[in-house]
Protein backbone atom coordinates (compact mmCIF):
# COMPACT_ATOMS: atom_id res chain seq x y z
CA UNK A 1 0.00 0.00 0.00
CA UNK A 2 1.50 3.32 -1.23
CA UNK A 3 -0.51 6.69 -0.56
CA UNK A 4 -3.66 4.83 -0.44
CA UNK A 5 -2.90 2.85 -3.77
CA UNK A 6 -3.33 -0.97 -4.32
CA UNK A 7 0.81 -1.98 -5.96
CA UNK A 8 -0.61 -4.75 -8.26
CA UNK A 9 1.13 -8.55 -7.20
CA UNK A 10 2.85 -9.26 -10.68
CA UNK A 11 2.07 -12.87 -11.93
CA UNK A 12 5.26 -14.29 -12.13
CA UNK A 13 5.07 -13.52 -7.68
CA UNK A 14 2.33 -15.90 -7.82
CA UNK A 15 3.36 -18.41 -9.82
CA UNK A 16 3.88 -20.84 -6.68
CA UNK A 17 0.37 -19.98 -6.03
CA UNK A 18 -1.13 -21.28 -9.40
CA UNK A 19 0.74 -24.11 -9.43
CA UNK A 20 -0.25 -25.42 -6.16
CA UNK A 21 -4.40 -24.85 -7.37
CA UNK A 22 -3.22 -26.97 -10.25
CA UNK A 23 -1.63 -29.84 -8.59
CA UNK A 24 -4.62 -29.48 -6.20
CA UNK A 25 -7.22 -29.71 -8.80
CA UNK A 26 -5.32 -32.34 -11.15
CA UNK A 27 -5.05 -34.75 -7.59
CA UNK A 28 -9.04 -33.76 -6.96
CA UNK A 29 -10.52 -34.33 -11.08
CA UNK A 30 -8.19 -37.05 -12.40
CA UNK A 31 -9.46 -39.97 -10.26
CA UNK A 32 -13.17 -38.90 -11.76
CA UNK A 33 -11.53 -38.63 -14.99
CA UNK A 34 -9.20 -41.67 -15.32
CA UNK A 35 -12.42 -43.71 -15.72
CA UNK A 36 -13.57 -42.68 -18.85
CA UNK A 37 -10.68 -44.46 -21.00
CA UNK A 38 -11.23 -47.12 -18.52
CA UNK A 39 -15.08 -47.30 -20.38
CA UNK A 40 -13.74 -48.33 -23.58
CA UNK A 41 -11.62 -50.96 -22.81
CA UNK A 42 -11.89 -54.00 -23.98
CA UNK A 43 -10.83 -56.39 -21.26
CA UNK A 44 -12.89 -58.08 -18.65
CA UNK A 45 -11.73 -56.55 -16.16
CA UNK A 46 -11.23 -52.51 -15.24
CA UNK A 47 -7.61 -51.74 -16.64
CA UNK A 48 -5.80 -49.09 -17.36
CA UNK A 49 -4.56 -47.78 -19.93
CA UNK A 50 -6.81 -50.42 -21.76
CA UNK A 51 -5.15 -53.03 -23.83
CA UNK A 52 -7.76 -52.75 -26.55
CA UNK A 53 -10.81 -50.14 -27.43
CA UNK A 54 -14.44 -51.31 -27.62
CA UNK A 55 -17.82 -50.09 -26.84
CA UNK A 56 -18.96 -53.43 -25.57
CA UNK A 57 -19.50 -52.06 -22.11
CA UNK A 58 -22.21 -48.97 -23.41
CA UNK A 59 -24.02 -51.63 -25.66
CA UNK A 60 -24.27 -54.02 -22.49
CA UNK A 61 -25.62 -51.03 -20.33
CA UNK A 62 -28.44 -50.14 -22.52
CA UNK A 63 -29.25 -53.84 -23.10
CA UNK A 64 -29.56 -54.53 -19.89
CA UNK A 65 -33.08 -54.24 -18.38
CA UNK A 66 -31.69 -54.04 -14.24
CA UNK A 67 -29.38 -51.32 -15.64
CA UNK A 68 -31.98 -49.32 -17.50
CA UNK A 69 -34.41 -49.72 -15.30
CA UNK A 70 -32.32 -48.31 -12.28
CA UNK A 71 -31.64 -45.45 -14.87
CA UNK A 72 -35.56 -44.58 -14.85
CA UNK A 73 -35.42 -44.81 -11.15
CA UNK A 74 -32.97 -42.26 -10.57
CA UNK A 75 -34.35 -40.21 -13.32
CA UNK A 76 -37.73 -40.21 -12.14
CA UNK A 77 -36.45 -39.54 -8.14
CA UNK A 78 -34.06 -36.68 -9.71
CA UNK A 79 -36.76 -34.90 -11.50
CA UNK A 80 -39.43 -34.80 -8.85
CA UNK A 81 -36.80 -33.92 -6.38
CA UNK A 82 -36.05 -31.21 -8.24
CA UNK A 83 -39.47 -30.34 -8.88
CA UNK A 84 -40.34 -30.63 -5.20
CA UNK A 85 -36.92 -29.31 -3.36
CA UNK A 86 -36.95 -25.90 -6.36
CA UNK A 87 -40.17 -23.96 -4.90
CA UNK A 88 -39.69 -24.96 -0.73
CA UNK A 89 -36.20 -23.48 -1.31
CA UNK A 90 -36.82 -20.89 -2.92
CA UNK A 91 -39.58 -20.08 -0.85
CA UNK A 92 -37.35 -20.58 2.35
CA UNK A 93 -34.33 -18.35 0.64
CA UNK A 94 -38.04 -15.24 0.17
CA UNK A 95 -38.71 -15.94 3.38
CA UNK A 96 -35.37 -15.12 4.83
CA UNK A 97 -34.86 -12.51 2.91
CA UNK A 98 -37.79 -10.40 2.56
CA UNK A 99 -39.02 -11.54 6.16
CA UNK A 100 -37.80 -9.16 9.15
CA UNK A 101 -37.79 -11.74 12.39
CA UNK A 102 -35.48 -12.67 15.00
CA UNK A 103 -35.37 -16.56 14.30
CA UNK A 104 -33.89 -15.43 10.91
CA UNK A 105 -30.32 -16.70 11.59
CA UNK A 106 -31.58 -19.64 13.55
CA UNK A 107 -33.77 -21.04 10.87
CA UNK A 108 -31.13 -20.26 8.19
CA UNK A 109 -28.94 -22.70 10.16
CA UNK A 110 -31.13 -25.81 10.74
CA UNK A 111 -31.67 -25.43 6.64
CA UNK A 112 -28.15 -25.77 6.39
CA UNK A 113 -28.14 -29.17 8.95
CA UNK A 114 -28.25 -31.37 5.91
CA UNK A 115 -25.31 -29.95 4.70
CA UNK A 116 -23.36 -30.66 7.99
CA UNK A 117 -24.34 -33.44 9.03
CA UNK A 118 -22.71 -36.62 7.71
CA UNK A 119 -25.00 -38.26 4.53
CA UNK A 120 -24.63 -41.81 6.23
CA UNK A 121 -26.50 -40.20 9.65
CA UNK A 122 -29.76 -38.85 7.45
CA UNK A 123 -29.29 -42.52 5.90
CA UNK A 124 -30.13 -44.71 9.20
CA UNK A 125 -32.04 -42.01 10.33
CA UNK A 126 -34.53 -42.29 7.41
CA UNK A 127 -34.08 -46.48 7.14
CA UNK A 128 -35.73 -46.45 10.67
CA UNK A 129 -38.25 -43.73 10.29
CA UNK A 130 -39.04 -45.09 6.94
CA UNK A 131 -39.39 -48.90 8.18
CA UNK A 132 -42.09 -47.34 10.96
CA UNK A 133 -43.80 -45.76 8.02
CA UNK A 134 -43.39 -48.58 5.19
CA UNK A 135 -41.85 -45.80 2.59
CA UNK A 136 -38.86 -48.19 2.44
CA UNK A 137 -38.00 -49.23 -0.41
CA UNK A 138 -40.63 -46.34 -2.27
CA UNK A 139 -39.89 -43.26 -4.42
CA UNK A 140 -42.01 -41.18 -2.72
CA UNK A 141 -39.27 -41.65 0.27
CA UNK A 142 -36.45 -41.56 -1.49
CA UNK A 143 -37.49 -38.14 -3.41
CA UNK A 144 -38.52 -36.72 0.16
CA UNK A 145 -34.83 -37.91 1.53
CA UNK A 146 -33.37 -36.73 -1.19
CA UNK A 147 -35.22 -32.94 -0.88
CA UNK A 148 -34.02 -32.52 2.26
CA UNK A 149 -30.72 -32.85 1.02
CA UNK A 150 -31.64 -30.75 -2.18
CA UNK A 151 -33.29 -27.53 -0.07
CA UNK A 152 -30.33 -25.99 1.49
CA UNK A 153 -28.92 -25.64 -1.96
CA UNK A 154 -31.91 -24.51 -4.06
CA UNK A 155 -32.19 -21.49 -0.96
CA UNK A 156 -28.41 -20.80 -0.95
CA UNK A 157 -28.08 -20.55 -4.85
CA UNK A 158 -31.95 -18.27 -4.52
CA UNK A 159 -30.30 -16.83 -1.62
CA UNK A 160 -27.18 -15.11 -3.45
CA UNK A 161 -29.33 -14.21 -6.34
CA UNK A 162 -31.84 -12.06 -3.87
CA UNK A 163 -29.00 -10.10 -2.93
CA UNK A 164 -28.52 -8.24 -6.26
CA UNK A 165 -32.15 -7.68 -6.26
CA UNK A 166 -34.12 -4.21 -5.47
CA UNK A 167 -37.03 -5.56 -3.39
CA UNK A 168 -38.37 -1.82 -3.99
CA UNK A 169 -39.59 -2.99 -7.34
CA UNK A 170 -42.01 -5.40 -5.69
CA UNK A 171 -42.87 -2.95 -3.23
CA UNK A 172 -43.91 -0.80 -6.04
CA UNK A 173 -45.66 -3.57 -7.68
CA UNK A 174 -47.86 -3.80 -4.31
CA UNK A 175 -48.49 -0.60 -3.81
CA UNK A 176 -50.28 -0.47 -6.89
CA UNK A 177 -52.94 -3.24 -5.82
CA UNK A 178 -50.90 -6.46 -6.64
CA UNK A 179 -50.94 -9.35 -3.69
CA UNK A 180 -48.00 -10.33 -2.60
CA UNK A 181 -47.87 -13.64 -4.28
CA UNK A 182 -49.06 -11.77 -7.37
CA UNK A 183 -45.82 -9.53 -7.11
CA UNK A 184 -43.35 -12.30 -6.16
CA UNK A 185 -44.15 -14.00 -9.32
CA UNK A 186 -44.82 -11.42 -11.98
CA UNK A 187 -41.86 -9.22 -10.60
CA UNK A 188 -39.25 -10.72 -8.38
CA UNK A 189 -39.19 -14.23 -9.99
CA UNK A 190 -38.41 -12.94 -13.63
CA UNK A 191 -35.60 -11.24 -12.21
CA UNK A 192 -34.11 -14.24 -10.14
CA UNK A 193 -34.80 -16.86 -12.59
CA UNK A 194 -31.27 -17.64 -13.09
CA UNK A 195 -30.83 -18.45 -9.66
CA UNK A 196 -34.02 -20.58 -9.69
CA UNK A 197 -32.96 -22.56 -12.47
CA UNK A 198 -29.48 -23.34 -11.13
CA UNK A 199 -30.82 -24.38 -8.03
CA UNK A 200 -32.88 -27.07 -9.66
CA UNK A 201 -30.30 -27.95 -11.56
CA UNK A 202 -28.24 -28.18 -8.04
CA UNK A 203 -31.11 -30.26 -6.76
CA UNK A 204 -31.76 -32.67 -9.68
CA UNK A 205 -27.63 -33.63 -9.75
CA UNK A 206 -28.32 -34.10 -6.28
CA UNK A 207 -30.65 -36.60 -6.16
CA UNK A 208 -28.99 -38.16 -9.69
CA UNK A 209 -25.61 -38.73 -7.98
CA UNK A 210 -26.69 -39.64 -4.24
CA UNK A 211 -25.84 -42.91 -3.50
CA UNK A 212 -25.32 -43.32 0.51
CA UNK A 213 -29.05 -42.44 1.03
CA UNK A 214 -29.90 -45.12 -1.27
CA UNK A 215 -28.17 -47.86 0.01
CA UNK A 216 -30.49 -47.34 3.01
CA UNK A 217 -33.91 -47.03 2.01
CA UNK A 218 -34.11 -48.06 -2.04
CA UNK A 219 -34.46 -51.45 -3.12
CA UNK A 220 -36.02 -54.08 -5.41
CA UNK A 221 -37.40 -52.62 -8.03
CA UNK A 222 -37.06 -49.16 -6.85
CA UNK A 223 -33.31 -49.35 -7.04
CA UNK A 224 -31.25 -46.39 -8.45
CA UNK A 225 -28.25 -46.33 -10.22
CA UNK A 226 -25.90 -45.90 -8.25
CA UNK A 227 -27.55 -48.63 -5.40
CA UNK A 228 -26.86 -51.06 -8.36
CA UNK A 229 -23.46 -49.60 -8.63
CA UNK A 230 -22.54 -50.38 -5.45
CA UNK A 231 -23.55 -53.91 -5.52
CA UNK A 232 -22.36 -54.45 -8.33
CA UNK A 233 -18.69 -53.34 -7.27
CA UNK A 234 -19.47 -55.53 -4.51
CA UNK A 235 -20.18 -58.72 -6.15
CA UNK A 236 -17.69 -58.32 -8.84
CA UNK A 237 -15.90 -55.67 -10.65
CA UNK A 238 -17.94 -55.36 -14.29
CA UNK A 239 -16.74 -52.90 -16.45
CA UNK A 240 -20.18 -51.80 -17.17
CA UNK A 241 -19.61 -49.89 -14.46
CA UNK A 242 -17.16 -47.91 -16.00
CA UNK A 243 -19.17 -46.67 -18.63
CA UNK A 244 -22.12 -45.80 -16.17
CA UNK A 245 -19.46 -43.86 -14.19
CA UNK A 246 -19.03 -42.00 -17.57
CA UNK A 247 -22.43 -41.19 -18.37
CA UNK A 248 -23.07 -39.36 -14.81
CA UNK A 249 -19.42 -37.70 -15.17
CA UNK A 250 -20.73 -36.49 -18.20
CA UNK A 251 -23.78 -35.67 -16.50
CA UNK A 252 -22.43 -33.59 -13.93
CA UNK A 253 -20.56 -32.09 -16.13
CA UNK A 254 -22.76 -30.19 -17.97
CA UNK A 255 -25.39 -29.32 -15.28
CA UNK A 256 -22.38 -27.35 -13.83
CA UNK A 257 -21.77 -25.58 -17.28
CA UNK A 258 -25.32 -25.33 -17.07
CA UNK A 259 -26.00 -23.94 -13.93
CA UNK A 260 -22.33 -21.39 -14.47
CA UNK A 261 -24.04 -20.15 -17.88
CA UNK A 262 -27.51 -19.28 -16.60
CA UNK A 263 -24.95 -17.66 -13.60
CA UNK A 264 -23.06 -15.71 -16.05
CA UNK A 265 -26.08 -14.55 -17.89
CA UNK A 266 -27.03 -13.55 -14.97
CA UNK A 267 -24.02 -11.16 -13.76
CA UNK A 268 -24.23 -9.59 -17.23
């Protein structure tokens, strides 16, 4: 600091610094990453590099009728999840915002509980509250296990975008004879709508990629993805696996390009 002026850190002072956030994100993306070559192979087992390229393990996925239909239950628990976790957070991030009480901070915490607490806790939590109300083994309990875990990030990602945004205008919009619901929708939600839709996409990866959850309370027919993943690791290692690992790498991929572009359009 020089008479109240920033002196600019040249690049080449922080060089240490980037390469440290590379190592750190190489060590952190390459195990997801080092399975995707792994999908082609052609051996029977997982191998790597592969001796030989094939797609044998893709066409066995989508031939397979446990493997597809595990991919419908996922999809199906994703997508209401995310059509069930989207409003309540968003409504809870309103709430906080626009609502002047005490218990403000408090209830902003227990939303964020799910995030704390360890997944495998919530897991034999809702195995024994689910056995008491027969939902095991149900989609219905899996997408309502799988919202709680989805809320706290639909009202964070809400949460952020309500910052940048003039509650005035709805206070206007009121003041002229609209209801408050009226107002929240026809004003505020137009102008948050990027947030919105990130946090459902943030809620639908959720519930896609969950797995500990799963093992507890999904079974028999109602088993996702990644509950047959897990067994089937268990049992033996099929390379099939390898190419389902690929598909929701893929998958997660481009929900977070997703969810980055609606951010950046956004900011702009």
């Amino acid at each position: 600091m020089s008479d109240g002026l920033e002196i600019p850190i040249p690049h080449r002072s922080r060089l240490w610094l980037y390469l440290l956030c590379g190592t750190v994100m190489v060590l952190l993306v390459a195990p997801s990453l080092i399975i995707i070559p792994m999908s082609f192979s052609d051996s029977e087992f997982l191998e790597f590099p592969p001796p030989a390229w094939s797609l044998r393990w893709y066409q066995r996925f989508l031939e397979s009728v446990e493997w597809r239909d595990a991919a419908v239950v996922s999809l199906k628990a994703a997508i209401a999840t995310m059509c069930l976790a989207t409003p309540l957070g968003t409504a809870a991030a309103y709430a906080l915002h626009a609502g002047q009480f005490r218990a403000a901070n408090l209830v902003q915490t227990i939303l964020a509980v799910p995030l704390i607490i360890p997944v495998i806790l919530i897991g034999i939590g809702d195995f024994f509250l689910y056995a008491w109300l027969g939902m095991n083994n149900t989609i219905f309990g899996l997408v309502l296990a799988h919202t709680v875990l989805a809320i706290p990030l639909v009202s964070l990602t809400v949460a952020s975008g309500l910052k940048s945004y003039d509650m005035n205008q709805e206070m206007v919009a009121r003041s002229l004879g609209a209801s408050r619901l009226k107002a929240f929708l026809v004003i505020t939600v137009p102008q948050i709508r990027f947030s919105i839709v990130s946090g459902a996409l943030f809620a639908f990866i959720t519930s896609f990629d969950e797995a500990v959850i799963a093992l507890f309370i999904s079974g028999g027919e109602n088993s996702t993805l990644t509950r047959r993943m897990f067994n089937a690791l268990r049992d033996q290692v099929d390379p099939t696996i390898a190419a389902i690992s690929t598909f929701l790498v893929c998958l997660s991929i481009l929900m977070l390009l997703m969810a980055q572009l609606f951010g950046s359009r956004r900011g702009r």
